[in-house]
C-alpha atoms as a PDB file:
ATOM      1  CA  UNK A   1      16.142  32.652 174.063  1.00  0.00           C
ATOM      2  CA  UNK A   2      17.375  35.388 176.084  1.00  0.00           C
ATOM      3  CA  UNK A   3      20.703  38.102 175.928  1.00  0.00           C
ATOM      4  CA  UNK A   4      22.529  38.725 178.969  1.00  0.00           C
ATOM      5  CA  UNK A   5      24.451  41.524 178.505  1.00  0.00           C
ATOM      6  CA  UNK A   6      27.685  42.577 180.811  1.00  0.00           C
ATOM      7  CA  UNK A   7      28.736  46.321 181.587  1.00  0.00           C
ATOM      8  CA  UNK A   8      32.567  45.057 182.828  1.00  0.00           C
ATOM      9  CA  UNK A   9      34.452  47.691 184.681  1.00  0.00           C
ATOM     10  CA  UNK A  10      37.487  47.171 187.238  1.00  0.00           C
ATOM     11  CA  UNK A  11      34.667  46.753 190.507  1.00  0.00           C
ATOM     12  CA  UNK A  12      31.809  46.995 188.967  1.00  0.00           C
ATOM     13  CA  UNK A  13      29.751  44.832 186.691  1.00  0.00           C
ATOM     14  CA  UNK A  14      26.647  45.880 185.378  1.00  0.00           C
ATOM     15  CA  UNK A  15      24.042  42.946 183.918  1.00  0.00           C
ATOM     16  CA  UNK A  16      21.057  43.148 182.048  1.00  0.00           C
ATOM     17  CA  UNK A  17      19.102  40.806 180.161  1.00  0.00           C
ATOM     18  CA  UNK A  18      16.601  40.092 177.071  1.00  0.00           C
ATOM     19  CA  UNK A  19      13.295  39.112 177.647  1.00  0.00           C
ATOM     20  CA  UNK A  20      12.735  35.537 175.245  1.00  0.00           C
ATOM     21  CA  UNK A  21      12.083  37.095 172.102  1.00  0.00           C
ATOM     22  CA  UNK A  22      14.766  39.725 172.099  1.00  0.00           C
ATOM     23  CA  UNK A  23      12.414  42.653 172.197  1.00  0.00           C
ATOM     24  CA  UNK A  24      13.070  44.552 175.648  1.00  0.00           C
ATOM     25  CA  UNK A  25      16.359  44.724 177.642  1.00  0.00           C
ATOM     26  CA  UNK A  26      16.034  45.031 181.755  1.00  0.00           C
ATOM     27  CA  UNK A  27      18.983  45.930 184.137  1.00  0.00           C
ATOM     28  CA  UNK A  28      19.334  42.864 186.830  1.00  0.00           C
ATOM     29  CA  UNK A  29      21.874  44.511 188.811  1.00  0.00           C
ATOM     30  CA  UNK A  30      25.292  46.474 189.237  1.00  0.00           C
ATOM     31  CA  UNK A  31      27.688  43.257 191.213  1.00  0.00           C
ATOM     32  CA  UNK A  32      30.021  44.832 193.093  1.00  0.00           C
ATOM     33  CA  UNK A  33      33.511  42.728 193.524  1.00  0.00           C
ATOM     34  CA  UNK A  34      37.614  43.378 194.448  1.00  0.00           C
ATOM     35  CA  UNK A  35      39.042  45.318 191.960  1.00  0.00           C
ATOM     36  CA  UNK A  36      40.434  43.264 188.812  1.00  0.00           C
ATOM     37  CA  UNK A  37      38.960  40.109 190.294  1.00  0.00           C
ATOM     38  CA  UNK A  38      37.394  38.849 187.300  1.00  0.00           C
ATOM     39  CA  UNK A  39      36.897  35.491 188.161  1.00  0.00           C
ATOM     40  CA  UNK A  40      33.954  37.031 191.543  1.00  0.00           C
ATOM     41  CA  UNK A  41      32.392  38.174 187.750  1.00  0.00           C
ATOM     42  CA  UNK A  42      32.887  34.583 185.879  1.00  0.00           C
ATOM     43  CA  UNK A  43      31.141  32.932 188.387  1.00  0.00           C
ATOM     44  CA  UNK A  44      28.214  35.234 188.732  1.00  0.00           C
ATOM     45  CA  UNK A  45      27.832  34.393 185.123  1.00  0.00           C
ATOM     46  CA  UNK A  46      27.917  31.045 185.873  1.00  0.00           C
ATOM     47  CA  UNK A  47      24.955  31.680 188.314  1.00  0.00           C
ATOM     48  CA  UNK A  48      22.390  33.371 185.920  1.00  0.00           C
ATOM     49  CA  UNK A  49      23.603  30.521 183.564  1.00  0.00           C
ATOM     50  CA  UNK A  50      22.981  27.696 185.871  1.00  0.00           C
ATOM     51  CA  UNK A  51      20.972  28.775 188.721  1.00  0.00           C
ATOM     52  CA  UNK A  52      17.605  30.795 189.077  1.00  0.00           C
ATOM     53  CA  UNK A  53      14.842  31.830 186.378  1.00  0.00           C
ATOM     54  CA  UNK A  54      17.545  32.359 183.796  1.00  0.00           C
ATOM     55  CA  UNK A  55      18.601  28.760 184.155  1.00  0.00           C
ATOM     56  CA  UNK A  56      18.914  27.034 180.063  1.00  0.00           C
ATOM     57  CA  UNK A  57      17.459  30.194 178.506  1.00  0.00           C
ATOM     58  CA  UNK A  58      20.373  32.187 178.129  1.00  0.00           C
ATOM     59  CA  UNK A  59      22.039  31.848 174.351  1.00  0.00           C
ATOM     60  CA  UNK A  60      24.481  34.817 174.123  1.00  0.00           C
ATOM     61  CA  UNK A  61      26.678  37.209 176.226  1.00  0.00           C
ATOM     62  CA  UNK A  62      26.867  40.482 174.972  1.00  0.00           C
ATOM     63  CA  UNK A  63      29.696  42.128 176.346  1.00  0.00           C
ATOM     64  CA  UNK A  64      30.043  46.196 176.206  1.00  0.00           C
ATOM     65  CA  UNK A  65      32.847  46.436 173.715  1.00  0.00           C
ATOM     66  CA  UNK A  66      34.714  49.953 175.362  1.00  0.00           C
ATOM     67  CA  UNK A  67      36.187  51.437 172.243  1.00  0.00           C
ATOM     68  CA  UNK A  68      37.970  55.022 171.766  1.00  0.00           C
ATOM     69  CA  UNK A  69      35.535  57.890 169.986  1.00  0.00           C
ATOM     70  CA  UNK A  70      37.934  57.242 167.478  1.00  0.00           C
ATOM     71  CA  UNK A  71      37.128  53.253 167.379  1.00  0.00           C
ATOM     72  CA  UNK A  72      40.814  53.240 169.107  1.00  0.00           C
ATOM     73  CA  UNK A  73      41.475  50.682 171.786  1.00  0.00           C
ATOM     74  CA  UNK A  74      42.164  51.587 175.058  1.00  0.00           C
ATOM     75  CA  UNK A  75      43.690  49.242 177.982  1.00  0.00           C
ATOM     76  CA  UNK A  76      40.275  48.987 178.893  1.00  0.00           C
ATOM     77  CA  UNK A  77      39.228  47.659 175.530  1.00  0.00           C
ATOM     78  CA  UNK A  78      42.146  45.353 176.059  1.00  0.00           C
ATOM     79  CA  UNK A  79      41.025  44.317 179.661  1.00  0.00           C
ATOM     80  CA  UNK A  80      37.499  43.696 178.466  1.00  0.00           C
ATOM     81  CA  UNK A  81      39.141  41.225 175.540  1.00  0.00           C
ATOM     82  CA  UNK A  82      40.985  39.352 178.217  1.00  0.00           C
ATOM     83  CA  UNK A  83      37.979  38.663 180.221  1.00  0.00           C
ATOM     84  CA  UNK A  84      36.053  37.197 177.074  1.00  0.00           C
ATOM     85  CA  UNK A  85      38.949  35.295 176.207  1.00  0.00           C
ATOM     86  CA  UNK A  86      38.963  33.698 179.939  1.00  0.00           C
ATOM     87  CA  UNK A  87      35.049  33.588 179.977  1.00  0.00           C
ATOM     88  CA  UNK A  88      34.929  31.505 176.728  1.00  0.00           C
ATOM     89  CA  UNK A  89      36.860  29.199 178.412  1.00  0.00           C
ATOM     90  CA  UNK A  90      34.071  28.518 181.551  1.00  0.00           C
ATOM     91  CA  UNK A  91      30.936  28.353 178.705  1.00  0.00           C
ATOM     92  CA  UNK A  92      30.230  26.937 175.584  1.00  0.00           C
ATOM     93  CA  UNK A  93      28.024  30.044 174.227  1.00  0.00           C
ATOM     94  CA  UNK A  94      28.576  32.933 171.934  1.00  0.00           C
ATOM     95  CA  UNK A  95      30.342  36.094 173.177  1.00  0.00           C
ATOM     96  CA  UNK A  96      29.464  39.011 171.296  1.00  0.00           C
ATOM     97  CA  UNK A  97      30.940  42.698 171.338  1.00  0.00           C
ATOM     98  CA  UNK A  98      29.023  45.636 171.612  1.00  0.00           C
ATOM     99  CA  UNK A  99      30.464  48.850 171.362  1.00  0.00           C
ATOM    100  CA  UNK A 100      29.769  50.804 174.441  1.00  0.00           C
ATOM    101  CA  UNK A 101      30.745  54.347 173.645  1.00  0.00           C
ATOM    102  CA  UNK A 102      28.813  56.622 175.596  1.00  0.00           C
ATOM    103  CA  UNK A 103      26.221  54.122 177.141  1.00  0.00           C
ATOM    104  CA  UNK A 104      27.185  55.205 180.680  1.00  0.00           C
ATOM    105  CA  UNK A 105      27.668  58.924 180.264  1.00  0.00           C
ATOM    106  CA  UNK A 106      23.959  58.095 178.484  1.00  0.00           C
ATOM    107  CA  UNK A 107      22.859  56.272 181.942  1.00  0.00           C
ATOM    108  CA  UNK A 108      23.999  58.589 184.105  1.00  0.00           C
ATOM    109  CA  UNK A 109      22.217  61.940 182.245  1.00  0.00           C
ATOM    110  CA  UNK A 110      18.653  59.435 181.987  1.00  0.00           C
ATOM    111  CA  UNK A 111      19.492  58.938 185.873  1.00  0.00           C
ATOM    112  CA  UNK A 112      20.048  62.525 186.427  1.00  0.00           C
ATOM    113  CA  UNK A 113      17.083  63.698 184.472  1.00  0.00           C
ATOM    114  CA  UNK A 114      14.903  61.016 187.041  1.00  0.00           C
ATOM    115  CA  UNK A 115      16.056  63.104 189.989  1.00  0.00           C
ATOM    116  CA  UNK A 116      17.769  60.464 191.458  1.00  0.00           C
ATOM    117  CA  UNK A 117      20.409  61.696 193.875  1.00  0.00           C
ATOM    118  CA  UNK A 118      24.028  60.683 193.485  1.00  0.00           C
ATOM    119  CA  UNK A 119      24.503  57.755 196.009  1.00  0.00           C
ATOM    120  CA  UNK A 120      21.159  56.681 194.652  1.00  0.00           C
ATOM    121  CA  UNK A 121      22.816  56.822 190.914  1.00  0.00           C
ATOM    122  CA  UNK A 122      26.205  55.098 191.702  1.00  0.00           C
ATOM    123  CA  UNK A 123      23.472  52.153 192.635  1.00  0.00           C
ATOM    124  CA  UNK A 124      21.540  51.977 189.849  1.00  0.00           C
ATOM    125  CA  UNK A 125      24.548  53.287 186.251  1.00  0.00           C
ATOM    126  CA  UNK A 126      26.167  50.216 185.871  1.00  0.00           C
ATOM    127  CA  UNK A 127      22.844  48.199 185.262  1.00  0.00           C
ATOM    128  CA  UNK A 128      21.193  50.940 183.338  1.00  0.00           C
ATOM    129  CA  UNK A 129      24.428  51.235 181.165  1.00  0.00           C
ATOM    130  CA  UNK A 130      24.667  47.230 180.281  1.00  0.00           C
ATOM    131  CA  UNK A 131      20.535  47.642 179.261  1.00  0.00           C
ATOM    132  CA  UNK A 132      21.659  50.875 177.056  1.00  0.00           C
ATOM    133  CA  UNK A 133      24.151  48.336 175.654  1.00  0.00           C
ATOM    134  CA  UNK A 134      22.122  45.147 175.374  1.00  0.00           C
ATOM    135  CA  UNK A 135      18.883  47.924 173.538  1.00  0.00           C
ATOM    136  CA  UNK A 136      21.726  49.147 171.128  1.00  0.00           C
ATOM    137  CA  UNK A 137      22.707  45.279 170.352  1.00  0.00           C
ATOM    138  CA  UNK A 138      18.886  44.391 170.338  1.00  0.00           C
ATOM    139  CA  UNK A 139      18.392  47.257 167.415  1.00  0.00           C
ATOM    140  CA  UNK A 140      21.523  46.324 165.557  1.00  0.00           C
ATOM    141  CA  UNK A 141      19.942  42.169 164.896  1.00  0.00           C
ATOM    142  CA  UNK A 142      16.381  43.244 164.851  1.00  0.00           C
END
């Protein structure tokens, strides 16, 4: 069964996913939606839960866990709580913290080192962060 992992900021969510046997992680996409509007974010989880090639073979949501360098929470930390509280409420699956620390300074340098240019990078971090995130939780069970 697959991963998909969530990259939750205040706009912008980036999602990546497992392939079956937990192995490699792949960015889907950074979902762009009104600031603080969690529920635009809910119900795209809803979609690669119920609709598409995803459909029945998701098990877990890994959600980038956005501690302090001192393992400190921030409001963000809290924020990111909040939304797994309400998402727990919309699915009957596992939601599992991963700590995020430094996964999209780490996307952004890999995205810099590619040569992509910085409109091109805004496109691409948030996706590339949540894969950083769902690799690190990948390593950590494996």
């Amino acid at each position: 069964m697959r991963k998909l992992c969530l990259d939750l900021g205040t706009k912008t969510c980036g999602f990546a996913i497992s392939d079956p046997i937990g192995i490699i992680a792949t960015g889907l996409e950074n979902f762009y939606f009104e600031e603080n509007n969690f529920k635009q974010v809910i119900n795209k989880v809803l979609s690669y839960l119920n609709e598409g090639e995803y459909k029945n073979q998701i098990d877990a949501i890994i959600l980038g866990y956005p501690l302090r360098m001192d393992l400190s929470k921030s409001e963000r930390t809290l924020m990111v709580e909040r939304f797994a509280k309400r998402l727990g409420e919309q699915i009957d699956l596992p939601i599992i913290f991963q700590d995020e620390r430094q996964s999209t300074m780490g996307a952004e340098q890999i995205l810099i080192e590619a040569g992509f240019s910085r409109k091109k990078r805004k496109t691409k971090k948030d996706s590339l962060a949540a894969q950083l995130i769902l690799e690190d939780y990948l390593r950590r069970i494996g």
